[in-house]
Protein backbone atom coordinates (compact mmCIF):
# COMPACT_ATOMS: atom_id res chain seq x y z
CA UNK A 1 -7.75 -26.08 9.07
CA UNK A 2 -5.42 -28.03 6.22
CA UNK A 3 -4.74 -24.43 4.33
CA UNK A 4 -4.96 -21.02 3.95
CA UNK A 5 -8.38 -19.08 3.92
CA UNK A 6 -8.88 -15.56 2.57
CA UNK A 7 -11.72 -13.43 3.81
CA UNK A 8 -12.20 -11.21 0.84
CA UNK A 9 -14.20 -8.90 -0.88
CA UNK A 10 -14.72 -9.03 -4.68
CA UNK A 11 -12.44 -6.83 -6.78
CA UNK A 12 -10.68 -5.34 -3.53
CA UNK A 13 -7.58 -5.98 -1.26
CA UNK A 14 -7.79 -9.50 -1.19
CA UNK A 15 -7.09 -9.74 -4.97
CA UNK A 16 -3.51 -9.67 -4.19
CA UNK A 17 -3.53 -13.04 -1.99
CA UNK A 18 -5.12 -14.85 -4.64
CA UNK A 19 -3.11 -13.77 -7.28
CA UNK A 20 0.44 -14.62 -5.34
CA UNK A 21 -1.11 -18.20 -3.74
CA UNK A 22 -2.12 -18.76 -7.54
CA UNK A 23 1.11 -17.48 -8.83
CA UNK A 24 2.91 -19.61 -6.47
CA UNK A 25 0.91 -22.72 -6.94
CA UNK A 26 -0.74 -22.68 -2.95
CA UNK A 27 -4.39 -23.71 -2.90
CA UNK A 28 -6.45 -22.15 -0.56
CA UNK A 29 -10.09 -21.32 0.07
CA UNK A 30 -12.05 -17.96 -0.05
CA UNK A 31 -15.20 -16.10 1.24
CA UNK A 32 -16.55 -12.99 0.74
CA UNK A 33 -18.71 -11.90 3.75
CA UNK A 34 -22.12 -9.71 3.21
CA UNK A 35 -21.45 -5.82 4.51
CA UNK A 36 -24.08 -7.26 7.61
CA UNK A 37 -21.80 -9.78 8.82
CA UNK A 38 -18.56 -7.81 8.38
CA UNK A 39 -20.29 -5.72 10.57
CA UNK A 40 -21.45 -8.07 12.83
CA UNK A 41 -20.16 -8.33 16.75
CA UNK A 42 -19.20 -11.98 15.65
CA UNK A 43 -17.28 -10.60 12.98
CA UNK A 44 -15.46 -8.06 15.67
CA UNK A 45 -15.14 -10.69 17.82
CA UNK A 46 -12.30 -12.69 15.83
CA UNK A 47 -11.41 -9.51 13.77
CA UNK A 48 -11.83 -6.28 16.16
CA UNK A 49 -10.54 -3.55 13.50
CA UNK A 50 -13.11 -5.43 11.32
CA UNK A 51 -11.04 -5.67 8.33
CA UNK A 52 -10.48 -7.21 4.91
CA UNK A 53 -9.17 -9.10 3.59
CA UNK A 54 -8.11 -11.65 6.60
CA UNK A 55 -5.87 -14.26 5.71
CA UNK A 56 -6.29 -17.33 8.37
CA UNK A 57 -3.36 -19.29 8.30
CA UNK A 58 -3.01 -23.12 8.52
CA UNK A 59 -2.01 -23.23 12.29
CA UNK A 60 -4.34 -20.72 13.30
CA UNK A 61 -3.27 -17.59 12.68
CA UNK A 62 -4.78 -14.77 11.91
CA UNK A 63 -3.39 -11.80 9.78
CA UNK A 64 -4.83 -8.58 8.33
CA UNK A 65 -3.44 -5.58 6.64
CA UNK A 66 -2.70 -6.26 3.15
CA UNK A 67 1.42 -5.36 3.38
CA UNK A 68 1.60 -7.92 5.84
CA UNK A 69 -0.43 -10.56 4.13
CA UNK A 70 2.02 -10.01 1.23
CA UNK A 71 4.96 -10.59 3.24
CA UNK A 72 3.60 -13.74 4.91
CA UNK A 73 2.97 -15.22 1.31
CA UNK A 74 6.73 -13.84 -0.02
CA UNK A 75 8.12 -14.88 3.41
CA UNK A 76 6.96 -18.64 2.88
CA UNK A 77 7.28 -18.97 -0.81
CA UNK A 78 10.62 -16.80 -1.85
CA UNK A 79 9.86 -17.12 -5.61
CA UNK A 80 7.66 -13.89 -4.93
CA UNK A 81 10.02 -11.54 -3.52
CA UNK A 82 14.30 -10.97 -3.87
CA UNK A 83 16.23 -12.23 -1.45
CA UNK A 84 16.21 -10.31 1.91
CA UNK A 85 19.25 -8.19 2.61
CA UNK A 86 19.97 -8.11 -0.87
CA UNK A 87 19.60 -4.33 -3.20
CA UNK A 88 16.57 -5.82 -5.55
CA UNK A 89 14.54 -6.32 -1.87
CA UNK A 90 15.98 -2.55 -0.83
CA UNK A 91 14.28 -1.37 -3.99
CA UNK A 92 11.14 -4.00 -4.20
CA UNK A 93 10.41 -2.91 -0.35
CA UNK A 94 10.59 1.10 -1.55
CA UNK A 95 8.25 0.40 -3.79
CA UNK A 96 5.68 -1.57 -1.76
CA UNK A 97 6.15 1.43 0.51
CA UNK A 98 5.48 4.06 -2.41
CA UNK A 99 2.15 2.36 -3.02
CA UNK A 100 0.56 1.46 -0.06
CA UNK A 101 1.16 5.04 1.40
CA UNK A 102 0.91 7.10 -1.50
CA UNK A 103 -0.77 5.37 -4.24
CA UNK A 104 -3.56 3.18 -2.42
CA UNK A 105 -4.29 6.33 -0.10
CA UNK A 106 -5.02 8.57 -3.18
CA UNK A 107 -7.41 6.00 -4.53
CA UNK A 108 -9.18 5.27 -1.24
CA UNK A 109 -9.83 8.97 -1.45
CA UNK A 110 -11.32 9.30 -4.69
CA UNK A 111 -13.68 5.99 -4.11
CA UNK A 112 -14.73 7.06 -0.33
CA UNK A 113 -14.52 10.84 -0.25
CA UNK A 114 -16.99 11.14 2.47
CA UNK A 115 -13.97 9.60 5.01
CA UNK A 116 -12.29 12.68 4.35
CA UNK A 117 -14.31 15.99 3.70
CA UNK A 118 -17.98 17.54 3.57
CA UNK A 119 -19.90 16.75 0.27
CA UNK A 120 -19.07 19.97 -1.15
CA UNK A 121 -15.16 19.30 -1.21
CA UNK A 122 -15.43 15.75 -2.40
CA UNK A 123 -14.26 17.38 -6.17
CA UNK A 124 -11.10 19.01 -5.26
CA UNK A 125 -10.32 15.67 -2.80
CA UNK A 126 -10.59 13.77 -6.10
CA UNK A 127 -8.82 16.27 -8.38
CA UNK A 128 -5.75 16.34 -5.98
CA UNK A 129 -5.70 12.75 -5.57
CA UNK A 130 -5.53 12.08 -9.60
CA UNK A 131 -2.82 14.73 -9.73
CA UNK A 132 -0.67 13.37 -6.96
CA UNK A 133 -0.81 9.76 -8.63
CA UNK A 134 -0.04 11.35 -11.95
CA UNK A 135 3.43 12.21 -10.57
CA UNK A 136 3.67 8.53 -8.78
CA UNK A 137 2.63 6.55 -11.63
CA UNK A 138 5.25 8.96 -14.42
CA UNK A 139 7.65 7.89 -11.64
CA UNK A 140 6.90 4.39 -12.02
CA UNK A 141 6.57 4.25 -15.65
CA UNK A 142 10.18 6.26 -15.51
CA UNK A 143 11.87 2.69 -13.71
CA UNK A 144 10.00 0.26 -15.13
CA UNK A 145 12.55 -2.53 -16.88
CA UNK A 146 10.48 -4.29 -17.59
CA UNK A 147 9.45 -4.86 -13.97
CA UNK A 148 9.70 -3.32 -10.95
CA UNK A 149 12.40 -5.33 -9.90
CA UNK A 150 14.10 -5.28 -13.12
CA UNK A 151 14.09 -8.38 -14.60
CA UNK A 152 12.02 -10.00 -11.58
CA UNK A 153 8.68 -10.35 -11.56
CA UNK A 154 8.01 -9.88 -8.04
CA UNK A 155 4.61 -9.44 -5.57
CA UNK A 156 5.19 -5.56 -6.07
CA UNK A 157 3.72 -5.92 -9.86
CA UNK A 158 1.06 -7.89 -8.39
CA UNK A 159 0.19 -4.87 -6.16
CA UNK A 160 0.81 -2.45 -8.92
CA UNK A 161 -2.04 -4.39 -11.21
CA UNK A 162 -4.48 -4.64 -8.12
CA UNK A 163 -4.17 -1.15 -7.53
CA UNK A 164 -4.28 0.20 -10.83
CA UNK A 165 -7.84 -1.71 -11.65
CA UNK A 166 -9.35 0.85 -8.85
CA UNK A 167 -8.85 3.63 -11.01
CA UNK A 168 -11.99 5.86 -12.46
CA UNK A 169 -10.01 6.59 -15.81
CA UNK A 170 -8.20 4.16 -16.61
CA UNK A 171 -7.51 5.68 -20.27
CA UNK A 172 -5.76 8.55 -18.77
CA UNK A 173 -4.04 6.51 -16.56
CA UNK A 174 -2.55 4.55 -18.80
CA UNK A 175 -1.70 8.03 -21.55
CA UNK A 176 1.53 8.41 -22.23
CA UNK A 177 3.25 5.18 -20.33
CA UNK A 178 4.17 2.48 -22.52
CA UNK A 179 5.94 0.61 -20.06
CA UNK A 180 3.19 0.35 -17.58
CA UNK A 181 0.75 -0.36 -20.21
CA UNK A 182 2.73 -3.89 -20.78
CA UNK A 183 3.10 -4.53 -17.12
CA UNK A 184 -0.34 -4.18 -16.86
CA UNK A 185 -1.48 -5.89 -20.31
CA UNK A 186 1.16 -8.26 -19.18
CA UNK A 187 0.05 -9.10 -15.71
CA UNK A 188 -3.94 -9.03 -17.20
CA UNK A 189 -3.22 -12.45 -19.07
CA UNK A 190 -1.23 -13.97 -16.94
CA UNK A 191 -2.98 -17.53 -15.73
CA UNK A 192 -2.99 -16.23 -12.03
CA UNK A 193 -4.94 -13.23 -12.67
CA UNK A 194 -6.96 -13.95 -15.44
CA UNK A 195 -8.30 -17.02 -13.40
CA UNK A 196 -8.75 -15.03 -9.84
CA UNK A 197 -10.79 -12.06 -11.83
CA UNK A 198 -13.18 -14.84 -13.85
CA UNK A 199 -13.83 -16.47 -10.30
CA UNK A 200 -14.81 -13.18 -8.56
CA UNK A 201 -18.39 -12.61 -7.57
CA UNK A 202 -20.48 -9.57 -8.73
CA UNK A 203 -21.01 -7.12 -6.32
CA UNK A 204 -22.29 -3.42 -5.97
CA UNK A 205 -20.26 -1.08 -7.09
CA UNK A 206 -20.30 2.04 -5.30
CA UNK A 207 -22.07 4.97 -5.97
């Protein structure tokens, strides 16, 4: 294999690879897998937590979680990402931290309640979810300048966008915080993720 290939799903986790190998100029290729073969024994075979995305590296590799696909594309092209050992990574890795544990949790729970509780709980899940990203997201909006990194557009804003397009009201989400509505009006037209969202294919959405 010449370059890097993304297994993906429309719309999900693998959003962010694009958009940083796009942002960074890296071509690559892409596939999105039918729920059948993700959950194939073929599948399990190369992948055995059964995961996406996947990114499959050049020399072989293979690498899931979405943290750690971020930091192979930030490791290899530095653009992404401040210096390591410097305060602007200190703060850039806090907040990659703050929203894969706090922020991405609280949406998976809202979007696949049935992980977590009986039926007749899924509306208090939901309700304490959107509360607990209220506080996260006035927290964010609170040290926004304009970016997270300051003046630094960095992978973390990337992350921030992807994230924020899972959310069921938007409108609310975005009451009240003019500083994360230009990040995210920002990020919207940027080439990168403008072109990555017009080249992802329909699927399903969940019920």
């Amino acid at each position: 294999m010449s370059r890097y290939h993304i297994v993906g799903r429309a719309g999900a986790g693998s959003l962010i690879a694009e958009f940083l190998f796009r942002e960074a100029g890296v071509d690559y290729d892409i596939s999105f897998p039918d729920p059948a073969e993700v959950k194939s024994p073929d599948f399990y075979a190369s992948n055995p937590l059964g995961r996406i995305p996947v990114l499959l590296c050049p020399d072989g590799r293979k690498i899931f979680e979405t943290l750690a696909i971020i930091n192979h594309i930030t490791t290899h092209f530095t653009q992404l990402a401040p210096p390591v050992g410097s305060p602007a990574y200190d703060r850039y890795s806090q907040f990659m931290a703050l929203m894969a544990t706090s922020i991405y949790p609280a949406y998976h729970r809202q979007h696949h309640s049935y992980y977590y509780a009986d039926e007749s709980a899924f509306e208090s899940l939901r309700a304490r979810a959107v509360a607990e990203q209220a506080l996260l997201y006035d927290y964010i909006e609170a040290e926004l300048a304009p970016y997270i990194c300051g003046a630094d557009l960095t992978a973390a804003d990337f992350y921030l966008y992807m994230l924020s397009r899972w959310d069921l009201n938007k409108t609310a989400m975005r009451a009240n915080r003019p500083k994360l509505n230009a990040l995210l009006d920002e990020l919207r037209a940027r080439p990168s993720v403008s072109k990555t969202l017009a080249a992802q294919p329909r699927r399903k959405q969940p019920g």
